[in-house]
Protein backbone atom coordinates (compact mmCIF):
# COMPACT_ATOMS: atom_id res chain seq x y z
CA UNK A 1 57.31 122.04 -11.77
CA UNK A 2 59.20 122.50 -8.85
CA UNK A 3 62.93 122.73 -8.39
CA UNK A 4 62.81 119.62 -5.67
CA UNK A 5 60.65 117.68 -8.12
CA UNK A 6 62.66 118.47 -11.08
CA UNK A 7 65.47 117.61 -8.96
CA UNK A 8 63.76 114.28 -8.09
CA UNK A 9 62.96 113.54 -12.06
CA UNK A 10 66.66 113.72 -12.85
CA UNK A 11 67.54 111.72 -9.98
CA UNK A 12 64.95 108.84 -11.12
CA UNK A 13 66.02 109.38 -14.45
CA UNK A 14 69.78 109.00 -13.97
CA UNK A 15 68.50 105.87 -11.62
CA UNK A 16 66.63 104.15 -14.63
CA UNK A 17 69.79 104.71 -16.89
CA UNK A 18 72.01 103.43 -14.82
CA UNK A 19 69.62 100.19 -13.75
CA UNK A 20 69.01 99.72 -17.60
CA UNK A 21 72.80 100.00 -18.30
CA UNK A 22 73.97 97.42 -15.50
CA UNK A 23 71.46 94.90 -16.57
CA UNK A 24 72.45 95.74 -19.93
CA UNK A 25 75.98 95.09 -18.86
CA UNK A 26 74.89 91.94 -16.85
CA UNK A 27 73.59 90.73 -19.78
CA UNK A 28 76.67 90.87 -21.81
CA UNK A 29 77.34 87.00 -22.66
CA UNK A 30 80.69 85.68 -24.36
CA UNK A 31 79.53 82.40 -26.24
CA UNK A 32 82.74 79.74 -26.66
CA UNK A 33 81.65 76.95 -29.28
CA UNK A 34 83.23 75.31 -32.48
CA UNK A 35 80.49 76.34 -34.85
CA UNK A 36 81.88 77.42 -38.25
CA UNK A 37 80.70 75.83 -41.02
CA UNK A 38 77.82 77.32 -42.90
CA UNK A 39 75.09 75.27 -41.55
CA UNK A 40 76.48 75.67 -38.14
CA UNK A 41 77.24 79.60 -38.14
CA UNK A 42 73.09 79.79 -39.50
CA UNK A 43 71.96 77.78 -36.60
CA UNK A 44 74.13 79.37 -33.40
CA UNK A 45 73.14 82.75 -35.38
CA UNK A 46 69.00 81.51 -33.85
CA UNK A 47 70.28 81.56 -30.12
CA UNK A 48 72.32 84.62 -30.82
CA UNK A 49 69.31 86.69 -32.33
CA UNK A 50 66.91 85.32 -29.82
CA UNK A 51 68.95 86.14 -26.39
CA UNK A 52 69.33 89.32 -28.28
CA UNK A 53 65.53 89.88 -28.47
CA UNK A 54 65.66 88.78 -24.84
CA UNK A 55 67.74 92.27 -23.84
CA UNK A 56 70.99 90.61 -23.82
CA UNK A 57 74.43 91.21 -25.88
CA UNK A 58 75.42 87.90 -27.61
CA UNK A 59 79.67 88.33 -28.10
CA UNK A 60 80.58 85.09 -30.49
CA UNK A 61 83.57 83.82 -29.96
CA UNK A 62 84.18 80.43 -32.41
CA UNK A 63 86.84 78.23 -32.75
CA UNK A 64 87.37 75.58 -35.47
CA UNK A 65 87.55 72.25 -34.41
CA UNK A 66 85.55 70.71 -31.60
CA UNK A 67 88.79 69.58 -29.70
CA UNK A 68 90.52 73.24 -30.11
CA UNK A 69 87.74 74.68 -28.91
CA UNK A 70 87.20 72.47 -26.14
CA UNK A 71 91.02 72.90 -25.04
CA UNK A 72 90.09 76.61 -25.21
CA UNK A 73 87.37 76.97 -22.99
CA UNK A 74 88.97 74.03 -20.25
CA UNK A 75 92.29 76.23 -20.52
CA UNK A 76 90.11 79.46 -19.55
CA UNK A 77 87.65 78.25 -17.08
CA UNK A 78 90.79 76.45 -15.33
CA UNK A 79 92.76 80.01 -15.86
CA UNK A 80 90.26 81.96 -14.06
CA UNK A 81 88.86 83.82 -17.02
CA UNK A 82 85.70 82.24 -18.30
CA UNK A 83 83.48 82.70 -20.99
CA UNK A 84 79.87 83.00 -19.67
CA UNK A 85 79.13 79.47 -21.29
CA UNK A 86 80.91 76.96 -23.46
CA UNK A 87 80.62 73.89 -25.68
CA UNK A 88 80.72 70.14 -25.50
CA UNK A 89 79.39 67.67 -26.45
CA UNK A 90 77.32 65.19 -24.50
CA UNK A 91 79.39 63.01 -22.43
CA UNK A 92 82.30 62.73 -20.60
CA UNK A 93 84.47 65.30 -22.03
CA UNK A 94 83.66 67.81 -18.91
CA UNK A 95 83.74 65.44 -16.00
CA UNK A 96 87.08 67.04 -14.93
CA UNK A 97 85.60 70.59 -14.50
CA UNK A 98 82.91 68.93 -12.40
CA UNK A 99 85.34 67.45 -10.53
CA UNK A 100 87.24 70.66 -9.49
CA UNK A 101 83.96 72.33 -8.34
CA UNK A 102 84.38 74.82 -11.23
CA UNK A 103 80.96 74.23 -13.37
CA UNK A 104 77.66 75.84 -11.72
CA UNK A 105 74.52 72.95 -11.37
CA UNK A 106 71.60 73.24 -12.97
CA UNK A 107 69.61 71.38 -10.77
CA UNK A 108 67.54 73.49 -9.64
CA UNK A 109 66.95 74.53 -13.60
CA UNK A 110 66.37 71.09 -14.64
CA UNK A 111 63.76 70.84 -11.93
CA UNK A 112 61.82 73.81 -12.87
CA UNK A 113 61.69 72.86 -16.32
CA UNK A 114 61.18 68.83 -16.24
CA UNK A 115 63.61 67.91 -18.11
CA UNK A 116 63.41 64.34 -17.14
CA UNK A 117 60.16 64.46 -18.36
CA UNK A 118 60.71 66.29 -22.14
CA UNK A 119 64.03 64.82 -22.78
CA UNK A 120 65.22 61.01 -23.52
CA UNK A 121 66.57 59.63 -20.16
CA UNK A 122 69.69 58.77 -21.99
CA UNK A 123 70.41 62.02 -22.84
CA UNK A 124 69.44 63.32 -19.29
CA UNK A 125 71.83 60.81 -17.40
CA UNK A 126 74.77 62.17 -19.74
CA UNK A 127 74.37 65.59 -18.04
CA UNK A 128 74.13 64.35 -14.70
CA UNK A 129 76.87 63.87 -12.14
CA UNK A 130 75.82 62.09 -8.86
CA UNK A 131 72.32 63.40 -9.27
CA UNK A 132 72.77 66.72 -10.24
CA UNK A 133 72.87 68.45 -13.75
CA UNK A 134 75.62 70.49 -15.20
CA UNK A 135 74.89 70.81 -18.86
CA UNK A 136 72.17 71.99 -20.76
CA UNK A 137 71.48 69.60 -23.98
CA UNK A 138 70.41 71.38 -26.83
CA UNK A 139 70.08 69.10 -29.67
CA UNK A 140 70.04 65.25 -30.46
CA UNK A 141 71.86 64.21 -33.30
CA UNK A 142 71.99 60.64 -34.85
CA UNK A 143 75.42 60.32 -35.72
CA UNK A 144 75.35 57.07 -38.14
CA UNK A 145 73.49 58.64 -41.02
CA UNK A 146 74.48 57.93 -45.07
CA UNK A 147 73.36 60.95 -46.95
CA UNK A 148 73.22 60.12 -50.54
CA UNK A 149 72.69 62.07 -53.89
CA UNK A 150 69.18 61.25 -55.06
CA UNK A 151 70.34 61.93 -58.67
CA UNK A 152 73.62 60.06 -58.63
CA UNK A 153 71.79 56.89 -57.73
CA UNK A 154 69.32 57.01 -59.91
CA UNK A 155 71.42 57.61 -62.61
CA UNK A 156 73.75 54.90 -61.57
CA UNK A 157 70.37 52.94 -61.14
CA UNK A 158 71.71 52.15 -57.65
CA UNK A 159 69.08 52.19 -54.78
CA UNK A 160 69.99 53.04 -50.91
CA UNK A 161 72.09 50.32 -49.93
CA UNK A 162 69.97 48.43 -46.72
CA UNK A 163 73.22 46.54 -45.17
CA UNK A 164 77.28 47.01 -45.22
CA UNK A 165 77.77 44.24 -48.21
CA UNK A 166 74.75 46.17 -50.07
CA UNK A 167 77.00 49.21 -49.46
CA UNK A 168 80.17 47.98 -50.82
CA UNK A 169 78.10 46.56 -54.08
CA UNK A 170 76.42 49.76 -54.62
CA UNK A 171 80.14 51.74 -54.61
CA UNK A 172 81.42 49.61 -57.07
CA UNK A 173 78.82 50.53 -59.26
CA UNK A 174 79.37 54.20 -58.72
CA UNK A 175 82.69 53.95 -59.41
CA UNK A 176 82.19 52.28 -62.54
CA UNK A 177 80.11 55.26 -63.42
CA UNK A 178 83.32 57.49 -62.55
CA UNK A 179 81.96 58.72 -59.20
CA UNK A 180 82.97 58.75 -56.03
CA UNK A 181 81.49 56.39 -54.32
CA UNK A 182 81.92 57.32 -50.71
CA UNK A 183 82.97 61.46 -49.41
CA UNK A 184 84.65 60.76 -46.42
CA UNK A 185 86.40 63.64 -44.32
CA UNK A 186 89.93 62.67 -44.20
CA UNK A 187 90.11 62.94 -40.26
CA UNK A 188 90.66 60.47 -37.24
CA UNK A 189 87.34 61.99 -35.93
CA UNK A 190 85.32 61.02 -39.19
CA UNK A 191 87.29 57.64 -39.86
CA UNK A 192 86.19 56.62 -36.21
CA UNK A 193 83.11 58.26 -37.15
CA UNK A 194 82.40 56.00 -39.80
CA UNK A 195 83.89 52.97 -37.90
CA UNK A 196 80.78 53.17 -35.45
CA UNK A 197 78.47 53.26 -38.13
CA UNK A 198 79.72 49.95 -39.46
CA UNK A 199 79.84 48.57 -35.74
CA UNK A 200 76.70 49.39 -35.45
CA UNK A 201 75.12 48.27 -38.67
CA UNK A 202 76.58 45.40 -39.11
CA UNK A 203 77.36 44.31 -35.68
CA UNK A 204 74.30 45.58 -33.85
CA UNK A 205 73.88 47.82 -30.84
CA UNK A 206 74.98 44.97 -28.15
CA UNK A 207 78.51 44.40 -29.88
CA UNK A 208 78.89 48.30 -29.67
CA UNK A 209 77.92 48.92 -26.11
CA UNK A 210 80.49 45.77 -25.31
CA UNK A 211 82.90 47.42 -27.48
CA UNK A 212 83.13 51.27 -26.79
CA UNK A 213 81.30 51.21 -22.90
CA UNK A 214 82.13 47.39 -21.56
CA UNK A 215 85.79 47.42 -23.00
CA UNK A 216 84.74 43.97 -23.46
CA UNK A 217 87.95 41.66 -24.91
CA UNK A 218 86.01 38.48 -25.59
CA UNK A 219 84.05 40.57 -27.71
CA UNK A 220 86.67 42.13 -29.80
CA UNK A 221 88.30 39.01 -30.12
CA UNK A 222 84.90 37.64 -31.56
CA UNK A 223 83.91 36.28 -35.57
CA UNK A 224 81.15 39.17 -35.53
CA UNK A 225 83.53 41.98 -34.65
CA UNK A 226 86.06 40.59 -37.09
CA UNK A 227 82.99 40.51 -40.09
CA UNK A 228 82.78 44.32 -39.18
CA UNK A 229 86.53 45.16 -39.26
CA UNK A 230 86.92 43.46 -42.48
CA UNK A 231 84.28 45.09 -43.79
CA UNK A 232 85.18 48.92 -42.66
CA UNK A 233 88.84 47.79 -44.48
CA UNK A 234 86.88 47.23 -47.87
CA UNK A 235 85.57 50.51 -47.62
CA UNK A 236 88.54 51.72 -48.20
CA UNK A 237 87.95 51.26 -51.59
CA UNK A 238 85.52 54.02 -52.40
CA UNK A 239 86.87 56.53 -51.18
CA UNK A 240 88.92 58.75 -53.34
CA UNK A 241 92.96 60.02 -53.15
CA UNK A 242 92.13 63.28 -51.95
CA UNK A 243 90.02 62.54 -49.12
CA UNK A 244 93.31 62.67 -46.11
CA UNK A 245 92.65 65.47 -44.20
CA UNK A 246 89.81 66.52 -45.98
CA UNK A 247 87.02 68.85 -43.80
CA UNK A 248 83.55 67.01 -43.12
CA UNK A 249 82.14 69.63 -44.76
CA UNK A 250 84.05 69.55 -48.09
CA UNK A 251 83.11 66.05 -48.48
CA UNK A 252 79.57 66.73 -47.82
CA UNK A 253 79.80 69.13 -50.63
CA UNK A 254 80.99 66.60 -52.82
CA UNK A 255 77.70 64.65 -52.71
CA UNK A 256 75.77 67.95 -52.90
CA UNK A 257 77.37 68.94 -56.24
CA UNK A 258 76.94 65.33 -57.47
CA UNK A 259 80.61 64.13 -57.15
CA UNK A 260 80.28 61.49 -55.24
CA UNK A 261 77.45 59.18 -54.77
CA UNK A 262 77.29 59.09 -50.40
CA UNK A 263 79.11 60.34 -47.16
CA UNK A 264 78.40 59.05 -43.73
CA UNK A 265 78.27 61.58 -41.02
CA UNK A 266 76.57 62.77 -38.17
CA UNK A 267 72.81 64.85 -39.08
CA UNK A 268 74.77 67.86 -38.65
CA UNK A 269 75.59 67.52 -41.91
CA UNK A 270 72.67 67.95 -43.20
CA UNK A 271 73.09 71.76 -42.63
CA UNK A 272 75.26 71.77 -45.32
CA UNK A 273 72.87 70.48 -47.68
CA UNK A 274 69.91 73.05 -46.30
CA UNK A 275 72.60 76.07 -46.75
CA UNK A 276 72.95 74.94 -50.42
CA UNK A 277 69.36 75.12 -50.58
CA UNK A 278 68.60 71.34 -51.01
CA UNK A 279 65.36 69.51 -49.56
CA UNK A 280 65.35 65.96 -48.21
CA UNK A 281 63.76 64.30 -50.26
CA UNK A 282 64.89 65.97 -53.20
CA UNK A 283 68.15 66.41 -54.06
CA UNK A 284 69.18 64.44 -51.07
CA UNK A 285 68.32 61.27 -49.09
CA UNK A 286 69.15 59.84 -45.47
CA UNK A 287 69.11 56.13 -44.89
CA UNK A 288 70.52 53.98 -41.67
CA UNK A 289 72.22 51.27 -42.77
CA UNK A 290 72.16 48.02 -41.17
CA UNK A 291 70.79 43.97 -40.91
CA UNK A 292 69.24 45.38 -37.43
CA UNK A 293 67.13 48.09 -38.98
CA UNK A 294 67.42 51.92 -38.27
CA UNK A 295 69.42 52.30 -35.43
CA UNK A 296 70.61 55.26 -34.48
CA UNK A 297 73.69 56.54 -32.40
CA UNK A 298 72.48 59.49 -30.64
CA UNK A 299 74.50 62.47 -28.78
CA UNK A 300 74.41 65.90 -29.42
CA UNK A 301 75.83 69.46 -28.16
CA UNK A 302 75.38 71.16 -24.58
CA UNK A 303 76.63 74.11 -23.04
CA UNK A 304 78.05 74.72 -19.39
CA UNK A 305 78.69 76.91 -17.30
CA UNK A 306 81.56 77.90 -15.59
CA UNK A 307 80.77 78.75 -11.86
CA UNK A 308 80.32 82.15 -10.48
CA UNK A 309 78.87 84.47 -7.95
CA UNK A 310 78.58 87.29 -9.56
CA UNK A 311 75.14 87.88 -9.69
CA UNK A 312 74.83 89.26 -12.99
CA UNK A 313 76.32 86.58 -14.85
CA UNK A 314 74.52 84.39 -12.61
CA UNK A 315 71.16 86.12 -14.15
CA UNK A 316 72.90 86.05 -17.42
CA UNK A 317 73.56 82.17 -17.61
CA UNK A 318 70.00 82.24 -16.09
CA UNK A 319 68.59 83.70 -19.47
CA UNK A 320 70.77 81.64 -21.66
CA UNK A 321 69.25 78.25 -20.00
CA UNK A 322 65.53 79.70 -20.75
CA UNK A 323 66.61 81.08 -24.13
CA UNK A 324 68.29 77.80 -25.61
CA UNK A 325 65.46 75.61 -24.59
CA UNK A 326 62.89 78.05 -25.40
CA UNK A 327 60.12 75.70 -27.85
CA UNK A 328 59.98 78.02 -30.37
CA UNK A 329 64.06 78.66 -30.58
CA UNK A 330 64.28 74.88 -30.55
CA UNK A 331 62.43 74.04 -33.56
CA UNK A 332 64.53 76.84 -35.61
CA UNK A 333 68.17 76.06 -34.27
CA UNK A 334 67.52 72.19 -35.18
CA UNK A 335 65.57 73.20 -38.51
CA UNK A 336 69.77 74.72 -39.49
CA UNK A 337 71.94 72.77 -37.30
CA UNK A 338 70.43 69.55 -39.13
CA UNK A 339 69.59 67.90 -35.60
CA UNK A 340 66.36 67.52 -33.98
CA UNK A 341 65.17 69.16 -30.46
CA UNK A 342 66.34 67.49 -27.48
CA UNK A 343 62.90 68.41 -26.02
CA UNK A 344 60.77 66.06 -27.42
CA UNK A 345 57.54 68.01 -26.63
CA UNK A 346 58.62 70.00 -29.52
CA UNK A 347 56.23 69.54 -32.60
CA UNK A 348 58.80 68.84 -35.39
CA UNK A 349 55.98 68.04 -38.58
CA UNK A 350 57.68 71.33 -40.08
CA UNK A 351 60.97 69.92 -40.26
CA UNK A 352 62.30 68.16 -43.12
CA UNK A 353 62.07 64.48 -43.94
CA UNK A 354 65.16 63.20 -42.61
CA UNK A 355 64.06 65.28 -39.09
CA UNK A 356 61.06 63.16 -39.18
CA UNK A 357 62.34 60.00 -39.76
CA UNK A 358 64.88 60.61 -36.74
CA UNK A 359 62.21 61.71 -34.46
CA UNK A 360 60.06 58.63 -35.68
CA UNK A 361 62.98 56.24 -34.84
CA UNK A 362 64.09 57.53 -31.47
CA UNK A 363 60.42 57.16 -30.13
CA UNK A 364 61.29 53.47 -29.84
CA UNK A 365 64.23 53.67 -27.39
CA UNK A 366 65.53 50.06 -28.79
CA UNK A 367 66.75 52.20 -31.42
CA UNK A 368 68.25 54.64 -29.84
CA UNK A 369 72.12 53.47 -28.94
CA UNK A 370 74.35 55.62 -26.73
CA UNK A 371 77.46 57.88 -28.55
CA UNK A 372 80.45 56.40 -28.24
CA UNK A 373 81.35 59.99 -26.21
CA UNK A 374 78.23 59.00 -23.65
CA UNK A 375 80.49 55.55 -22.83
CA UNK A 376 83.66 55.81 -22.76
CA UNK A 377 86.31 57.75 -21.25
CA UNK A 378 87.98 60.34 -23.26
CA UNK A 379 90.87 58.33 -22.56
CA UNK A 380 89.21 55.06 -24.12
CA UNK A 381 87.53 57.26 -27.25
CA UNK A 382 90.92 58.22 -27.56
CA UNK A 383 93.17 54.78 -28.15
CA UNK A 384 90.36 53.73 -30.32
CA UNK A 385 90.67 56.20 -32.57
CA UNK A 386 94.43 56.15 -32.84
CA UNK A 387 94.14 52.52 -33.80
CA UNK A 388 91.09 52.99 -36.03
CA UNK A 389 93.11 55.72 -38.08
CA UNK A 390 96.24 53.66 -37.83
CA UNK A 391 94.29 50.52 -39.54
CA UNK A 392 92.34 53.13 -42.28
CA UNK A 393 95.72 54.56 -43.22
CA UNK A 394 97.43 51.42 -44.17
CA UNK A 395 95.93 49.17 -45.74
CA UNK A 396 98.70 46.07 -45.35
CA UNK A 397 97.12 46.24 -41.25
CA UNK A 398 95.64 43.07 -41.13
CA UNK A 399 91.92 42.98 -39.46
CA UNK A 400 93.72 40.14 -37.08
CA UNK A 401 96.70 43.25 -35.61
CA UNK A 402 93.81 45.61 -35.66
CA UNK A 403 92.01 43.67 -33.24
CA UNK A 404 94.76 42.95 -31.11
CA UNK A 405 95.68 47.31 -30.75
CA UNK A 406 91.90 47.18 -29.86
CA UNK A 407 92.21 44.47 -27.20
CA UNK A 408 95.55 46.04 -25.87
CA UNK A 409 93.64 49.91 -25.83
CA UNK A 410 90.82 48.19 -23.44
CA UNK A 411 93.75 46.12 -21.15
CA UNK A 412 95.64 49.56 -21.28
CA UNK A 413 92.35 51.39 -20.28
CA UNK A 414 90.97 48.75 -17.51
């Protein structure tokens, strides 16, 4: 070989190793998100490995706490140092960053992959800010569920509870058995969290879209949402002395180990279960409660992007969109994170019972009832919870100055 061809060999050579090295180094992605609990960690873990598979370097940075981490990545993008992509959850929570021009659209994105045409229009129009998209959903999760012990009940000879009075009959026969009847995480988030489900079990999907989206006062002044206040203040009853400030988790763990009977959550919960190695079904059920039949309060998780124009985070974000929506990466996040794909080309007869019977509910959109997140302003979400966690807490509240904080959050709000 020649001295001008080994010459041109190196040159190529050092070319391909520095090509391979900037992509490399273009696809470096720092990943903000709030996923920590077993479950979780096992199901951001699937997009981690599979961008990794892709080429790319997956950095993790996670945060406890939805709002913390929220706060983070706002305080960052707004700084002028942003991660490549970070968490929300559907909704309103990122309008602001829209606002200020500082999220990249993925219209063009959305386009190329239909998502209008694999994903519930609901969940589509809470991405979309005057017609263009700026998150990409990942998940749906029904937020309303009861996950019971399968064991407890029968024992107790209790069976899933169909309506809220059914419910609060059931308890006091779990507590008579010395079991908790009802694992609630001690937190405004899960108290408001279990609030809905009653509003929307016992009151019915109208009352809830004219309470959390309308702001509606004749409505919160009415007999029906009075029956459901009164009976979220009876529920107070089951649930046990340590459950203030207790983590989600922890009281989902308290039905897995047979402690307490049920705990109302989101289906992200049921992670928790599928890390202790339980099967729906099994060990564990899922039931929607309410006189309206199974309906279900969907949302779910999305990630955004902060803008940019550098062009190899540009390509970066690029392979993040195709990676977290890839079919195959979709079935095995969901199959850990407890939710189910938010493409619903996605064949989900592997998933686990309580996956199926959310899938089989949401094809009817009359079940499927907007997140209290995909309706009302943060501000809104807000007051509500300060007065449903005011109310929970003491017990002397009557349902009749509960109302009224409601009525005065939606004047305050209008």
């Amino acid at each position: 070989m020649s001295l001008k061809t080994r010459v041109s060999a190196y040159t190529l050579s050092i070319a391909l190793v520095w090509s391979s090295g900037a992509f490399a180094q273009q696809m470096k992605a720092e990943v903000l998100h709030w996923w920590t609990s077993a479950g979780e960690s096992a199901a951001v873990r699937v997009f981690a490995d599979q961008f990794t598979k892709s080429g790319g370097t997956w950095v993790d940075n996670a945060i406890a706490g939805g709002v913390n981490a929220r706060a983070a990545g706002v305080n960052r993008i707004v700084g002028g140092n942003p991660p490549t992509m970070t968490q929300f959850n559907t909704g309103k929570q990122f309008d602001e960053l829209v606002d200020a021009d500082l999220l990249r659209d993925l219209d063009a994105q959305a386009k190329a992959g239909k998502w209008s045409e694999i994903m519930p229009k609901l969940i589509v129009d809470a991405v979309t800010r005057e017609g263009k998209v700026y998150a990409v959903p990942v998940n749906i999760h029904g937020q309303n569920w009861m996950f019971y012990n399968t064991k407890v009940f029968a024992d107790a000879g209790v069976e899933p509870p169909k309506t809220f009075p059914e419910l609060l009959q059931a308890g006091e026969k779990l507590k008579a058995k010395g079991i908790i009847p009802l694992a609630l995480g001690g937190q405004p988030t899960w108290e408001r969290n279990l609030f809905n489900a009653v509003l929307v079990g016992h009151g019915g999907p109208d009352l809830f879209r004219k309470i959390n989206g309308a702001r509606d006062q004749s409505a919160a002044k009415s007999p029906q949402f009075k029956e459901v206040v009164e009976i979220y203040g009876k529920m107070r009853g089951l649930v046990d002395q340590g459950s203030p400030g207790r983590n989600w988790n922890d009281a989902a763990s308290l039905v897995i180990t047979g402690k307490a009977g049920m705990h109302f959550n989101g289906d992200w919960a049921k992670g928790e279960f599928i890390a202790a190695g339980q099967t729906a079904g099994k060990e564990y059920g899922c039931a929607l409660v309410g006189a309206s039949g199974g309906k279900l309060i969907i949302g779910g998780d999305v990630f955004v992007f902060p803008a940019t124009k550098d062009k190899g985070q540009l390509a970066t974000q690029d392979k993040l969109v195709e990676v977290l929506l890839d079919p195959t990466t979709q079935l095995e996040f969901n199959k850990k994170k407890g939710s189910i794909p938010v493409r619903m080309d996605v064949d989900v007869s592997s998933m686990d019972a309580c996956a199926q019977k959310s899938s089989a509910v949401l094809k009817d959109s009359a079940n499927q009832v907007e997140a209290q997140e995909l309706i009302s302003t943060p501000n809104f979400t807000g007051a509500m919870q300060d007065a449903i966690t005011q109310y929970w807490n003491n017990p002397n509240m009557t349902a009749d100055t509960f109302i009224e904080k409601v009525s005065a959050a939606m004047r305050d709000a209008s």
